[in-house]
Protein backbone atom coordinates (compact mmCIF):
# COMPACT_ATOMS: atom_id res chain seq x y z
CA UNK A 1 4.26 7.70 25.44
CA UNK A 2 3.31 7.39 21.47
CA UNK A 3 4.12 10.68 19.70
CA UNK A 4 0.69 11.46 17.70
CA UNK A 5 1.57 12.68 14.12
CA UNK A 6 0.70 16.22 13.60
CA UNK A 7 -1.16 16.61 10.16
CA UNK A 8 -1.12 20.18 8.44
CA UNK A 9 -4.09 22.45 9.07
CA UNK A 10 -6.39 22.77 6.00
CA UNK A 11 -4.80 25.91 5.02
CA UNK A 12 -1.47 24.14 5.06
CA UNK A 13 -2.96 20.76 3.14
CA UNK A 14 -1.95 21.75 -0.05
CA UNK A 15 1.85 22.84 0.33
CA UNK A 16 2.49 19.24 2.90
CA UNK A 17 0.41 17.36 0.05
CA UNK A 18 2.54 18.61 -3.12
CA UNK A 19 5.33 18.06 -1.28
CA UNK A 20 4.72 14.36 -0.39
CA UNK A 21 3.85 14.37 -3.92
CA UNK A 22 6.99 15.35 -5.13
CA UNK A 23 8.94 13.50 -3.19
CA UNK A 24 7.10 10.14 -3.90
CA UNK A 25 8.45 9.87 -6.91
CA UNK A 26 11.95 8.90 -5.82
CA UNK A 27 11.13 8.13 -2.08
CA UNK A 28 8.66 4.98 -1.11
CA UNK A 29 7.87 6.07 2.75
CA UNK A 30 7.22 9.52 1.29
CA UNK A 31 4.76 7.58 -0.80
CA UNK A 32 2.91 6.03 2.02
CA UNK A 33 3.21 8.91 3.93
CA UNK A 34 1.37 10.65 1.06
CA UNK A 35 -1.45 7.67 1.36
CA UNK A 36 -2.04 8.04 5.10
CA UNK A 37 -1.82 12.03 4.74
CA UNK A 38 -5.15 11.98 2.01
CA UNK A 39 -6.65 8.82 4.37
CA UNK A 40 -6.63 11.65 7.52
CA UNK A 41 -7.79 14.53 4.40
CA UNK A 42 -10.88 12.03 3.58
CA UNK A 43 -12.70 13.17 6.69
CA UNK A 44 -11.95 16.82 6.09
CA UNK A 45 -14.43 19.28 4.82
CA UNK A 46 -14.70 19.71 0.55
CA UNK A 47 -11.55 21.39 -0.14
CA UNK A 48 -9.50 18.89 2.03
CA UNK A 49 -11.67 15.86 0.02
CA UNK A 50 -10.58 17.94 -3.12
CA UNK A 51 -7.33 17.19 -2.22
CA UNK A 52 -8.00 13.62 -1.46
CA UNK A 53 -9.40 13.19 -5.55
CA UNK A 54 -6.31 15.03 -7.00
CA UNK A 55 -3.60 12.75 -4.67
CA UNK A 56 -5.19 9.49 -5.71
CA UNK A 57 -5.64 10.53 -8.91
CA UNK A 58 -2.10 11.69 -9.25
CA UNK A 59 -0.87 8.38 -7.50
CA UNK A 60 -2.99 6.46 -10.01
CA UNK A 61 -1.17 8.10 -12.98
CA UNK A 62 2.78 7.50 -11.33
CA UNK A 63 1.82 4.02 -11.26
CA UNK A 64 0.33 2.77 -14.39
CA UNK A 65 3.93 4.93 -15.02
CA UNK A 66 5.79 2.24 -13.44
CA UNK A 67 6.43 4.23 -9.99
CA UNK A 68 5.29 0.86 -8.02
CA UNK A 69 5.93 2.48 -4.78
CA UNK A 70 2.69 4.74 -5.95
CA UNK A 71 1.25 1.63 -6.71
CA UNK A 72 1.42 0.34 -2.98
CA UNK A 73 0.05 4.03 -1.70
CA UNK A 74 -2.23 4.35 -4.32
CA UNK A 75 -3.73 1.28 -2.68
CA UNK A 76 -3.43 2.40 0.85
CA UNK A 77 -5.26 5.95 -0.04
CA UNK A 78 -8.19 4.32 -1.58
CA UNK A 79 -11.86 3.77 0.54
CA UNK A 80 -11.57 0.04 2.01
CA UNK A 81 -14.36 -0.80 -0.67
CA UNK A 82 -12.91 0.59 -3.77
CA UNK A 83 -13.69 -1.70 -7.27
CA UNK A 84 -10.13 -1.38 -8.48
CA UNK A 85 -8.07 -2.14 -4.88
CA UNK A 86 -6.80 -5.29 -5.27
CA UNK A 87 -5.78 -4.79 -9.05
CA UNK A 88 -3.49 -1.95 -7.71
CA UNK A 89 -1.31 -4.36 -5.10
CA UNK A 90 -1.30 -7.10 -8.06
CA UNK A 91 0.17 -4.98 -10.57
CA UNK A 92 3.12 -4.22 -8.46
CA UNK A 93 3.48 -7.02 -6.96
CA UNK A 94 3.67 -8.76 -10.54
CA UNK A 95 5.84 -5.43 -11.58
CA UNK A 96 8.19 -6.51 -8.80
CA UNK A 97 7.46 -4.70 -5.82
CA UNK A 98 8.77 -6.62 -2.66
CA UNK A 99 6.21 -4.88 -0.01
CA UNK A 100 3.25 -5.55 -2.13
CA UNK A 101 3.91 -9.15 -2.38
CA UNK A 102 4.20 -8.97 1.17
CA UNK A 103 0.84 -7.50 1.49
CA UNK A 104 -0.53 -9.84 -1.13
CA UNK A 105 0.45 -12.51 0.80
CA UNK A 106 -0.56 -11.50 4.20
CA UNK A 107 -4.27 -11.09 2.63
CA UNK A 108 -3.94 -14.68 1.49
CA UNK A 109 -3.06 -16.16 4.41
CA UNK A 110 -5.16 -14.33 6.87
CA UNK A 111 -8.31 -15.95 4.37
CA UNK A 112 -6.58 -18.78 4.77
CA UNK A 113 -6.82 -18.58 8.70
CA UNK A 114 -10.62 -18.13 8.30
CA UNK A 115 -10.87 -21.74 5.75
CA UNK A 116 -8.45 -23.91 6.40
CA UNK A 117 -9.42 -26.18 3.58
CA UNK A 118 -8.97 -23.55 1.01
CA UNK A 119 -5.33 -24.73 0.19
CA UNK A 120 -5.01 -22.72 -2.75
CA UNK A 121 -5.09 -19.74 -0.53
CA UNK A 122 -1.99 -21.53 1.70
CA UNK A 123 0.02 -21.79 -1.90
CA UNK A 124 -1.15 -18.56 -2.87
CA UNK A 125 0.63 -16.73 0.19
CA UNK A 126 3.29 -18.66 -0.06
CA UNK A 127 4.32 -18.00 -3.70
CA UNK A 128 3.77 -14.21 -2.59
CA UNK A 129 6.00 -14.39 0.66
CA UNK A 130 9.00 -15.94 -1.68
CA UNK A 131 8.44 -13.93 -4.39
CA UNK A 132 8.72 -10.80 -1.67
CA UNK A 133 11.20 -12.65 -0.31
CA UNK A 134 13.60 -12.87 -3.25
CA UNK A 135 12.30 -9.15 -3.75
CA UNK A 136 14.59 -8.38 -0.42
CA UNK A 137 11.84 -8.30 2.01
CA UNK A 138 12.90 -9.41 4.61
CA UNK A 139 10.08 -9.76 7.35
CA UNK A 140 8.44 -12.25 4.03
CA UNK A 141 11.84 -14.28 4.56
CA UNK A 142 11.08 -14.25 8.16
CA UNK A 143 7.68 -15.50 7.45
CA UNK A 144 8.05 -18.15 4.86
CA UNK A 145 11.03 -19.56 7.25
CA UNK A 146 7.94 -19.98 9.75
CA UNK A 147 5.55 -21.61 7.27
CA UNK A 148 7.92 -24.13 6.07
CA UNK A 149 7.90 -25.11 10.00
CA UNK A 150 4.43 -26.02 9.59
């Protein structure tokens, strides 16, 4: 049976938020926990979408810091849509970042599923799973190993 994650009443929101907050700064799951907590906040009423502006806001300014585990959430928290998305998971990936070359890459090969003459999308994943790779990541090792199978 899957254990459903209990979110903080609206009341609570702000205390659970600044503390995710706090701790992203030295703990990455703590930053994507902070992302998925403002995703479930998105759908609340104004205060909770308050919350949601201040948290990507605030994840916005810890990466262009150099925090690149904000950079990763800060992606994550953002609407699907959002103008500035992908520009978020390239500067960390470029910054060094294993999981967002990992993410990169997995974008660029799932295209690359969909048009299979697009090579450039094939080399494009593949530069981003060994760069993850050599980042430590090791489910991008796992994957490259695969890819080099054909």
């Amino acid at each position: 049976m899957a254990i459903k994650l209990q979110l903080p009443q609206r009341k609570d929101a702000e205390p659970h938020y600044t503390m995710l907050a706090k701790a992203c700064v030295g703990a990455e799951h703590s930053c994507d926990n902070l992302a998925f907590t403002l995703r479930s906040f998105a759908r609340g009423d104004t205060q909770a979408k308050a919350l949601v502006a201040q948290g990507i806001a605030a994840l916005e300014t810890a990466c262009n810091m150099g925090n690149l585990p904000a950079c990763g959430a800060h992606f994550h928290a953002l609407p699907l849509r959002a103008l500035n998305k992908q520009a978020l998971l390239d500067k960390a990936c470029i910054s060094g970042h294993a999981e967002s070359c990992a993410e990169r890459a997995t974008k660029a090969y799932s295209a690359y599923t969909r048009d299979l003459e697009n090579i450039a999308l094939l080399q494009s994943a593949t530069e981003d799973f060994t760069t993850a790779c050599a980042l430590g990541h090791q489910i991008a090792c796992h994957t490259l190993e695969h890819l080099s199978k054909g």
